[in-house]
Protein backbone atom coordinates (compact mmCIF):
# COMPACT_ATOMS: atom_id res chain seq x y z
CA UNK A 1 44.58 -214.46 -59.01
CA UNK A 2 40.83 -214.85 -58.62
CA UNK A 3 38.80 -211.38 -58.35
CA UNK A 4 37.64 -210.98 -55.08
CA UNK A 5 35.76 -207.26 -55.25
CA UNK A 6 35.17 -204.52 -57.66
CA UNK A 7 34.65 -200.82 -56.55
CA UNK A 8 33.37 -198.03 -59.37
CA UNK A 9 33.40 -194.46 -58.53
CA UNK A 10 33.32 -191.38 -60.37
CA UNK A 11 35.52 -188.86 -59.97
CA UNK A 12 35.76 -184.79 -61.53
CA UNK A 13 39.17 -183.05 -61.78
CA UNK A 14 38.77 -179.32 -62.08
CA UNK A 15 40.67 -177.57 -64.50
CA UNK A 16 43.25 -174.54 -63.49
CA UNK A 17 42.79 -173.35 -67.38
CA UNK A 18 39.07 -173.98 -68.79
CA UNK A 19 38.98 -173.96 -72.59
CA UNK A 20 37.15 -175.12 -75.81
CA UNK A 21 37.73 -177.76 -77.68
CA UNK A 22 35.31 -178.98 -80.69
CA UNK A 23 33.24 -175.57 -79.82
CA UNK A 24 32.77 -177.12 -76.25
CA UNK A 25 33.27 -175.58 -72.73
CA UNK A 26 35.87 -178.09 -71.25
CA UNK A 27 36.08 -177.18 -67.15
CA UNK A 28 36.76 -180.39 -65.41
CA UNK A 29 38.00 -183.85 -66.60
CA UNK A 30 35.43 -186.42 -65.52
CA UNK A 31 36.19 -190.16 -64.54
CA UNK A 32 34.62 -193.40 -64.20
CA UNK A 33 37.16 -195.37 -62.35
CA UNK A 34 37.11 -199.36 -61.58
CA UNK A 35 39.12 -200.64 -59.00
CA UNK A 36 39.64 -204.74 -58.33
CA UNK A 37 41.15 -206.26 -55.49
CA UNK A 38 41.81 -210.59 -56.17
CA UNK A 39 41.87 -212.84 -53.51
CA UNK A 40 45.80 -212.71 -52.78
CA UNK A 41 45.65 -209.17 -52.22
CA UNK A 42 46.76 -207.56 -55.45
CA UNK A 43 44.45 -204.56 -56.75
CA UNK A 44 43.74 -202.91 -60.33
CA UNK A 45 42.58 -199.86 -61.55
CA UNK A 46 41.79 -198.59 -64.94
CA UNK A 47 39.58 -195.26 -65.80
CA UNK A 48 38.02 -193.72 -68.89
CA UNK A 49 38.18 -190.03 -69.51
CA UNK A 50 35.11 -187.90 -70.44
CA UNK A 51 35.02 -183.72 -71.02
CA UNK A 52 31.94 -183.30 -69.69
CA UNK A 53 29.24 -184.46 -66.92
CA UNK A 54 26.81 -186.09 -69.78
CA UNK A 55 25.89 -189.73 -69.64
CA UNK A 56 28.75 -190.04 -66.67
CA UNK A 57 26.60 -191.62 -64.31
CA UNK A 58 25.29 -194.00 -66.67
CA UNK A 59 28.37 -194.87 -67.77
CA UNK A 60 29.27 -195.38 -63.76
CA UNK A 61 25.94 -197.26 -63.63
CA UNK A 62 26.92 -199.70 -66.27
CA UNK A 63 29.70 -200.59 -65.21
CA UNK A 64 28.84 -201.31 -62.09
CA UNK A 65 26.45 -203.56 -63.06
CA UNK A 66 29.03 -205.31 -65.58
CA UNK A 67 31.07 -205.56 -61.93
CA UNK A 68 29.73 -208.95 -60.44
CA UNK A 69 29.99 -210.82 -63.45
CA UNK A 70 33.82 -210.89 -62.53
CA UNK A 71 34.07 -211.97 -58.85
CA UNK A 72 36.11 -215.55 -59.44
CA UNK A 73 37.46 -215.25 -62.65
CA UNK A 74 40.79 -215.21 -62.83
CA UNK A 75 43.19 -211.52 -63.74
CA UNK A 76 45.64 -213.47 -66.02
CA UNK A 77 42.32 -214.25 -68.60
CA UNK A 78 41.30 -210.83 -69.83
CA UNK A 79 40.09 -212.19 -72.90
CA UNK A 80 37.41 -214.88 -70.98
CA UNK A 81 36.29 -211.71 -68.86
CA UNK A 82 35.82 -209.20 -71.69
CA UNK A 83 33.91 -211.88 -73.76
CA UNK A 84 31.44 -212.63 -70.56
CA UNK A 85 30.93 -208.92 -70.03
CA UNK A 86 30.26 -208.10 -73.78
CA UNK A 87 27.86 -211.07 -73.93
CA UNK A 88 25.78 -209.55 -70.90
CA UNK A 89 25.28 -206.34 -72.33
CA UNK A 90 25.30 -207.33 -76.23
CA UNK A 91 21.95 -205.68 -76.47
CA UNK A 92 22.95 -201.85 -75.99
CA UNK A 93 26.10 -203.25 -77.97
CA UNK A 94 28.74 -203.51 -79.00
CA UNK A 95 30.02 -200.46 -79.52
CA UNK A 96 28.45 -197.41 -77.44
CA UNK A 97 27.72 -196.89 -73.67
CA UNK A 98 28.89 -200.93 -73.42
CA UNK A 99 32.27 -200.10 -74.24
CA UNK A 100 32.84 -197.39 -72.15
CA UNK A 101 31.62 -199.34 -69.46
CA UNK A 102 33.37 -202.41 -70.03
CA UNK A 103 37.07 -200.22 -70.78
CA UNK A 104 37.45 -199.16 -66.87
CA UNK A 105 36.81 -202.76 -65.66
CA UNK A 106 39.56 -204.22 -68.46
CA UNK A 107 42.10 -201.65 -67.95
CA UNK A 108 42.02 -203.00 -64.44
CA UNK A 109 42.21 -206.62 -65.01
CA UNK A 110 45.08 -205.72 -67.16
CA UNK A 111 47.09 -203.73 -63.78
CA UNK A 112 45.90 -206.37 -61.87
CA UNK A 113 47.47 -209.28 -64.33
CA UNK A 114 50.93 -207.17 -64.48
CA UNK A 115 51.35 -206.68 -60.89
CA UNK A 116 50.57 -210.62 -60.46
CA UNK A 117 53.29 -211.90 -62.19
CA UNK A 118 55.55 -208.56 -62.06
CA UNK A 119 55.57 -208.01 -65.30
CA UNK A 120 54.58 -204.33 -67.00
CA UNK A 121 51.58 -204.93 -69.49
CA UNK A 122 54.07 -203.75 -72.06
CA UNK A 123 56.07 -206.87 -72.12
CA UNK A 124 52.63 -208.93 -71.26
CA UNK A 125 51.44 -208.03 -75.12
CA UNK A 126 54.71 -207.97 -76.74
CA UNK A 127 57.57 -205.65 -75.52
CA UNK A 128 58.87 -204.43 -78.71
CA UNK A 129 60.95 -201.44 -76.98
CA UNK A 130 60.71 -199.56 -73.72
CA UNK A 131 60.28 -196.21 -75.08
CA UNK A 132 58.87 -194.08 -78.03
CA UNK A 133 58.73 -190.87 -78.95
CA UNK A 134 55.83 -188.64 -77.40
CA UNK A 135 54.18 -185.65 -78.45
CA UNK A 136 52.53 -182.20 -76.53
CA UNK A 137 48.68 -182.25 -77.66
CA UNK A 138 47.50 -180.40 -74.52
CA UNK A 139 46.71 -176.54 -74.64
CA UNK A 140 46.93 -176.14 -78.70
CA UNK A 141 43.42 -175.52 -78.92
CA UNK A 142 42.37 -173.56 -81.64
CA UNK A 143 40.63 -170.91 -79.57
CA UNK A 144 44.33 -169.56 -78.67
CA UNK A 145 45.48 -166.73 -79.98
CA UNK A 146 48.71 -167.06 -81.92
CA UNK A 147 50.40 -165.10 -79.23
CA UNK A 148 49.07 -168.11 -77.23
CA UNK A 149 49.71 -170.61 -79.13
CA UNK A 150 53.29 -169.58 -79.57
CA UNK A 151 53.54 -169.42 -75.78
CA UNK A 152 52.00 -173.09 -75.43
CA UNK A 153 54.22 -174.19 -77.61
CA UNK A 154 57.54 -172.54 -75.88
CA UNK A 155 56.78 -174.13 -72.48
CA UNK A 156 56.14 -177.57 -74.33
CA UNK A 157 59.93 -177.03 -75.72
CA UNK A 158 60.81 -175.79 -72.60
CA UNK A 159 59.61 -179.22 -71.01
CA UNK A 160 61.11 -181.49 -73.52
CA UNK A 161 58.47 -182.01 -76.05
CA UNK A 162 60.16 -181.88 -79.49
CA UNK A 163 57.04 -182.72 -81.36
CA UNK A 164 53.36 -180.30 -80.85
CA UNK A 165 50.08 -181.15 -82.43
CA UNK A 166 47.98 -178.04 -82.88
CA UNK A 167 43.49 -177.90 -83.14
CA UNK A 168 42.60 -176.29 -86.75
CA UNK A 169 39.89 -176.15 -88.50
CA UNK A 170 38.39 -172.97 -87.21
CA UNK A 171 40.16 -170.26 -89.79
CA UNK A 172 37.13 -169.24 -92.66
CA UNK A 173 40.60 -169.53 -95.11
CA UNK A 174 43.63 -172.00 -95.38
CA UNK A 175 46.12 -168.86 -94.76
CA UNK A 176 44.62 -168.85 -91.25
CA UNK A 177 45.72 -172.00 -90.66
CA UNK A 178 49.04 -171.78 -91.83
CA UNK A 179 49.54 -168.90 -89.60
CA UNK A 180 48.86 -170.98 -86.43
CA UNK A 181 51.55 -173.56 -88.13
CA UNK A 182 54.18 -170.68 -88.56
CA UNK A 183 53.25 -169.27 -84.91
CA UNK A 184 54.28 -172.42 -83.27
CA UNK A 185 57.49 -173.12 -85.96
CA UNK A 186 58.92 -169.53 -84.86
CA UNK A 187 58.60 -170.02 -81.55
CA UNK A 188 60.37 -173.47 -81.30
CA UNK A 189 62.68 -173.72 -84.36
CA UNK A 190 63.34 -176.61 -87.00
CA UNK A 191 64.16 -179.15 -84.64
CA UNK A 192 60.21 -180.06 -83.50
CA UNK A 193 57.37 -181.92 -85.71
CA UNK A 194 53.97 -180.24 -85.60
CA UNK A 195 50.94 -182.30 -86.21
CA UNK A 196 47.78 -180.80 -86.98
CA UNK A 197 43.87 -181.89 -86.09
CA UNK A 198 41.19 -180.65 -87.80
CA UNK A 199 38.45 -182.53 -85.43
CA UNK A 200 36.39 -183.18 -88.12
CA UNK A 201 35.44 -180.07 -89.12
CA UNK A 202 35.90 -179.64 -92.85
CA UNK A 203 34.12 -180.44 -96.10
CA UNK A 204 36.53 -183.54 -98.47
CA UNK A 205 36.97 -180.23 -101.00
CA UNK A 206 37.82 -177.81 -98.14
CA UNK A 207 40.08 -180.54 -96.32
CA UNK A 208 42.23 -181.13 -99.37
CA UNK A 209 42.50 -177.46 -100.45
CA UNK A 210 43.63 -177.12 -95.87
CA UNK A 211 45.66 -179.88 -95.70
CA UNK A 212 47.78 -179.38 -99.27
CA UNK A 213 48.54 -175.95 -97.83
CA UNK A 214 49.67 -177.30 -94.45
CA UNK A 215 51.50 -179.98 -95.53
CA UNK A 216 53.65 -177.37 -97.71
CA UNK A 217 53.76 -175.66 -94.17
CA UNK A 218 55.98 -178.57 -92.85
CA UNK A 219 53.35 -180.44 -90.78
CA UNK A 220 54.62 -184.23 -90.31
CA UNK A 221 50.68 -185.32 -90.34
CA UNK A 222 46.46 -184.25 -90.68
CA UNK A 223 44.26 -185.68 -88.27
CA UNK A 224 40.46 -186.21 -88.61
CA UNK A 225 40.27 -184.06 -91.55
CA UNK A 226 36.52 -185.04 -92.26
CA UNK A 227 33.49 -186.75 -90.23
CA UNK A 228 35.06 -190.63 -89.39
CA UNK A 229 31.24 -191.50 -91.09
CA UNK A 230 32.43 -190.49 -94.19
CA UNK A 231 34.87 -193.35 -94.96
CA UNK A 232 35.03 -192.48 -98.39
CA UNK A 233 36.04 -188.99 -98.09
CA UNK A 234 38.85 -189.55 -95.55
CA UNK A 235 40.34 -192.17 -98.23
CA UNK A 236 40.13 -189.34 -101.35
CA UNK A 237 41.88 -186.92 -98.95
CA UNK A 238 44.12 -189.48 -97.28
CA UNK A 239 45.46 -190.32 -101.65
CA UNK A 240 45.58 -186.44 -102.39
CA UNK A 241 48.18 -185.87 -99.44
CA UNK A 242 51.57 -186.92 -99.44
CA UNK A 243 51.88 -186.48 -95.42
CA UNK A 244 49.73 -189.30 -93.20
CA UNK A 245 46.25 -188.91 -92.23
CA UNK A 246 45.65 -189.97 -88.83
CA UNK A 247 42.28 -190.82 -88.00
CA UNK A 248 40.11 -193.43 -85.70
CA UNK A 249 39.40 -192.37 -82.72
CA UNK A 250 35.63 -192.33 -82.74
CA UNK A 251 35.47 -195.65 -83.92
CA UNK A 252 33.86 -198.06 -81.93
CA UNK A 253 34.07 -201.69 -83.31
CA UNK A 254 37.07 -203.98 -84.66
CA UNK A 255 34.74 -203.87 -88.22
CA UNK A 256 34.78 -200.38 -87.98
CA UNK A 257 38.35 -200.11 -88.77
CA UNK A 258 37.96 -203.00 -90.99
CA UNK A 259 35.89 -200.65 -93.28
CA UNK A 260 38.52 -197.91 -92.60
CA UNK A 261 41.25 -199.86 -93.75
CA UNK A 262 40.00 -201.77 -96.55
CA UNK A 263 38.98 -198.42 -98.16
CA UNK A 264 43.17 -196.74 -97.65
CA UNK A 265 41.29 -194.37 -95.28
CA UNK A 266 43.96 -193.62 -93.09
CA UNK A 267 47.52 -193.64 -92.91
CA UNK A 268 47.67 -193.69 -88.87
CA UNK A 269 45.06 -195.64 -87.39
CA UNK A 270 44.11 -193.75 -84.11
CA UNK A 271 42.34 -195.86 -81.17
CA UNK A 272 40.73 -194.32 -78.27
CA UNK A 273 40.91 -196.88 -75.09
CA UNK A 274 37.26 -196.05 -74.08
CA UNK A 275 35.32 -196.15 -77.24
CA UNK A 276 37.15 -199.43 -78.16
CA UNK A 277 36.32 -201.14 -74.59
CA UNK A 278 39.42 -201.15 -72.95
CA UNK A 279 43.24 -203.64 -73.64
CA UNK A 280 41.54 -206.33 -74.76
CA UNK A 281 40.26 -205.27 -78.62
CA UNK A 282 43.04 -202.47 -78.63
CA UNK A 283 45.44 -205.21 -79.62
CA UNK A 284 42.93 -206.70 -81.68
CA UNK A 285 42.57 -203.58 -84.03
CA UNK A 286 46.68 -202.86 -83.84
CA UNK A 287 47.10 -206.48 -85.21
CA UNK A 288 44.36 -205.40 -87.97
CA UNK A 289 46.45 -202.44 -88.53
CA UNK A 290 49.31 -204.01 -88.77
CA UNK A 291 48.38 -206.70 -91.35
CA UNK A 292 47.33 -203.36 -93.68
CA UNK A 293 50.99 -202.17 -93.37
CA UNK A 294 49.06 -199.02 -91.46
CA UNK A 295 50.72 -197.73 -88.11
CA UNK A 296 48.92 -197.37 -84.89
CA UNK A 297 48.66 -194.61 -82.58
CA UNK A 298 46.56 -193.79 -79.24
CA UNK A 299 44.30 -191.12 -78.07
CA UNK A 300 44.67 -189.09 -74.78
CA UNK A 301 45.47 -191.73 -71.79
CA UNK A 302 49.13 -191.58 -72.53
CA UNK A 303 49.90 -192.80 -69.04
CA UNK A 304 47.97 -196.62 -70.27
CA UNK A 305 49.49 -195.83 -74.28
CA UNK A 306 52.73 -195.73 -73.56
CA UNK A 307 52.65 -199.85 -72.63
CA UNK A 308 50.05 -200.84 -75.54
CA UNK A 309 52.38 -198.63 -77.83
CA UNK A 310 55.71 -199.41 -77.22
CA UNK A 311 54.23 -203.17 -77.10
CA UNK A 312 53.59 -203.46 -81.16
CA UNK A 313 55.96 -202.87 -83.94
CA UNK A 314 54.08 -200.25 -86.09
CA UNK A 315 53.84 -197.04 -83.21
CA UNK A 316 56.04 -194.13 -83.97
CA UNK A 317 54.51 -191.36 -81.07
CA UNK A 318 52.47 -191.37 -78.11
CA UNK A 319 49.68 -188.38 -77.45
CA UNK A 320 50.39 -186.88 -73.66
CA UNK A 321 47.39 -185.21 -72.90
CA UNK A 322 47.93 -185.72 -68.95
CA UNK A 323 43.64 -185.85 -67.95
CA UNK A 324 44.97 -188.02 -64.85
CA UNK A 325 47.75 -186.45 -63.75
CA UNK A 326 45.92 -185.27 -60.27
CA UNK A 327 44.84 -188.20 -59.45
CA UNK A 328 48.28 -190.37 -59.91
CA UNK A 329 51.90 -190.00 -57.22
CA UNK A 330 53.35 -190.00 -61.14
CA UNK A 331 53.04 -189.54 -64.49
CA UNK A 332 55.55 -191.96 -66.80
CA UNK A 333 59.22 -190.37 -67.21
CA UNK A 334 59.90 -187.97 -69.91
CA UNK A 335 63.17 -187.98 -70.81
CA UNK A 336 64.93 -186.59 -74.55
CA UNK A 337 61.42 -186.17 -75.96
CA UNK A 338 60.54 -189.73 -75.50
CA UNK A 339 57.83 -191.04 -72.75
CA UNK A 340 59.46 -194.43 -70.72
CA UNK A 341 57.40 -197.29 -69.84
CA UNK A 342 57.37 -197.54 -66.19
CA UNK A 343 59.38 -200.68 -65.06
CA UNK A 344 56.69 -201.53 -62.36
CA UNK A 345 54.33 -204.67 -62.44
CA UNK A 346 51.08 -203.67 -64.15
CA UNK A 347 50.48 -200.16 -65.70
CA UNK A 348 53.30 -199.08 -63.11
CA UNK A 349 50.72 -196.29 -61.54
CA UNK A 350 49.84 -196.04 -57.99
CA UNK A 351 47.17 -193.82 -57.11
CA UNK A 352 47.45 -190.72 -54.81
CA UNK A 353 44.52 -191.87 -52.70
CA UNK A 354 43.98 -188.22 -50.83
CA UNK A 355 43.04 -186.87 -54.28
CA UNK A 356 40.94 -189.71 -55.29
CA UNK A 357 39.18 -189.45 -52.53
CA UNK A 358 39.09 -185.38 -52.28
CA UNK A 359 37.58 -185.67 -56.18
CA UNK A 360 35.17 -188.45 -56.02
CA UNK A 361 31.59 -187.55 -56.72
C-alpha cells in the first residue's frame, strides 16, 4: 500500500473542432498527469485539465516537486498525504498554482486506494447510488450559430443526453439569448432540460434583467451569472430568480465557499477538481454544502465526477465535457440519460497507453 514511485508528464490532445469559449481560442486540451505505482504493484493516475499551454509546465514542475514527499506513505491515507503536500508548498498557497499541482497527485492516491481494496472511490466516500443523471455541456458555445447550436443539440439527443447546457452571455440584448434557448428547445422537444452559463459575463442589473427572461424561457438553471468576486451580487441575483444559480467553480479554498454560502450566493454549489486540489477538500466543501441545504455539482472531469457525485446525497446531474476521452480504453457508460459509475476498483479507468504516449509533451 506504500508508494513506491511517482511519474508526472504532460500531455496535449488536439482538438478535431477548435472553438471559443470565454472569448478564447481553445485548440488542444492540455494535461498534467500523475501516475503512482505502491510497492505491491498497484498504480494510480489522476490529471487536471487546462485550455491552453499557459503556466502548464509550471504546473508540471510543481507537482513534480510535490512528488517525493509521497514515496512511503501509505494510498489508503489521502488525507495525511494532502496535508504534508499542502504544508510544503503553503507559501504560494493555498489556493492557486498549489492546488493544481497537488489535484493530479490526489486524484491518483485516490485510484490507487480503490484498486487496493477493490472498491470504486464512489462507495470509498459514501455510495449513495450508482448513477445520476448527466448532462451535454460540450459544443454549446456561444460562438455557434443557432443553426449550430440546434445541430449540437440534435446529435446530443441523438446520443442520449436529455438535458443540454448552452454558453450565453454574448447577445448585446436578452431576446438574443432567448433565441439560442428556443433554437435548442425546437430542435429536441419538451422532454430535455437546458441549462444556461453566462461565464461571468454580465453586470448584477444586466444578469437579472437575462436571467428573468430565460428562466420564463424554460431553463431548469443560470450559471455564473456575474464575476464569483462579487459575492454579493451573485446572492441579489441568486433571491431575484426563482430557477437555481449554479456557481463555484473558480473558487479555490474551503472558506471561499464558506463566504459563498453564508451570503445565499448560490443555489448549486459548483466545484472544479483542479482549483480545489484534488478528492480530498472536494468532499470537504460538499459536506459544507450540504450542511447549507445547497446541492453540489462538478465541473468538466465527468469521468472522476461521476464517483464524488453519486457518492453524496445532495447531486442531481453530472457535467460530461469528455477533455480525456483520447487518452482513456473508456469513457463511463451512458445509458437512459444517466452516466454509471464504473464497477471497477478505483476510478474504474485504464489508460490507452499508445495515446498517452503518442500525446505526451
Amino acid at each position: 500500500m506504500k508508494i513506491k514511485t511517482v511519474d508526472v508528464r504532460v500531455l496535449k490532445v488536439p482538438l478535431d473542432q477548435p472553438y471559443s469559449a470565454g472569448g478564447r481560442a481553445v485548440g488542444a486540451n492540455w494535461h498534467v498527469m500523475a501516475e503512482i505505482t505502491t510497492e505491491d504493484g498497484v498504480t494510480g493516475f489522476g490529471y487536471i485539465v487546462a485550455l491552453n499551454q499557459m503556466f502548464i509546465g509550471t504546473v508540471a514542475a510543481a507537482t513534480r516537486e510535490l512528488a517525493p514527499l509521497l514515496t512511503g506513505m501509505s494510498v489508503t491515507e489521502p488525507e495525511a498525504a494532502w496535508k504534508k503536500m499542502a504544508r510544503a508548498g503553503d507559501w504560494v498557497g493555498p489556493g492557486g498554482l498549489l492546488h493544481y499541482a497537488i489535484a493530479p497527485l490526489d486524484i491518483a492516491i485516490w485510484d490507487a486506494f480503490g484498486k487496493t481494496v477493490g472498491q470504486p472511490v464512489s462507495r470509498l466516500l459514501g455510495g449513495a447510488r450508482d448513477r445520476l443523471p448527466v448532462y451535454a455541456s460540450d459544443g454549446f458555445w456561444y460562438s455557434l450559430s443557432l443553426d449550430e447550436l440546434a445541430a449540437s443539440a440534435r446529435r446530443a439527443f441523438d446520443g442520449g443526453f436529455r438535458a443540454v447546457k448552452l454558453r450565453v452571455g454574448n447577445e448585446k440584448h436578452p431576446d438574443g439569448e432567448v433565441a439560442r434557448v428556443r433554437a435548442v428547445r425546437d430542435a429536441v422537444g419538451p422532454g430535455v432540460a437546458i441549462m444556461t452559463d453566462a461565464t461571468e459575463t454580465w453586470t448584477v442589473t444586466r444578469a437579472i434583467r437575462t436571467s428573468k427572461a430565460l428562466q420564463e424561457a424554460g431553463v431548469v438553471w443560470i450559471e455564473d451569472p456575474v464575476s464569483h468576486t462579487d459575492v454579493a451580487g451573485m446572492a441579489r441575483v441568486t433571491a431575484a430568480l426563482d430557477v437555481p444559480v449554479a456557481t463555484g467553480e473558480h473558487l479555490y479554498q474551503i472558506a471561499d465557499f464558506r463566504r459563498l454560502l453564508e451570503a445565499r450566493g448560490t443555489g448549486i454549489a459548483l466545484i472544479d477538481l483542479g482549483r480545489i486540489g484534488g478528492v480530498t477538500p472536494w468532499r470537504h466543501v460538499a459536506s459544507l454544502a450540504h450542511g447549507f441545504g445547497v446541492q453540489v455539482g462538478g465541473h468538466v472531469l465527468p469521468e472522476i465526477h461521476v464517483h464524488l457525485l453519486t457518492a453524496v446525497p445532495h447531486a442531481q446531474v453530472v457535467e460530461y465535457v469528455p477533455r480525456s476521452a483520447a487518452l482513456l480504453r473508456a469513457m463511463p457508460e451512458l445509458s437512459d440519460g444517466t452516466l454509471i459509475v464504473p464497477t471497477g476498483g478505483g476510478f474504474g479507468l485504464e489508460l490507452d497507453q499508445d495515446a498517452v504516449r503518442r500525446f505526451t509533451v
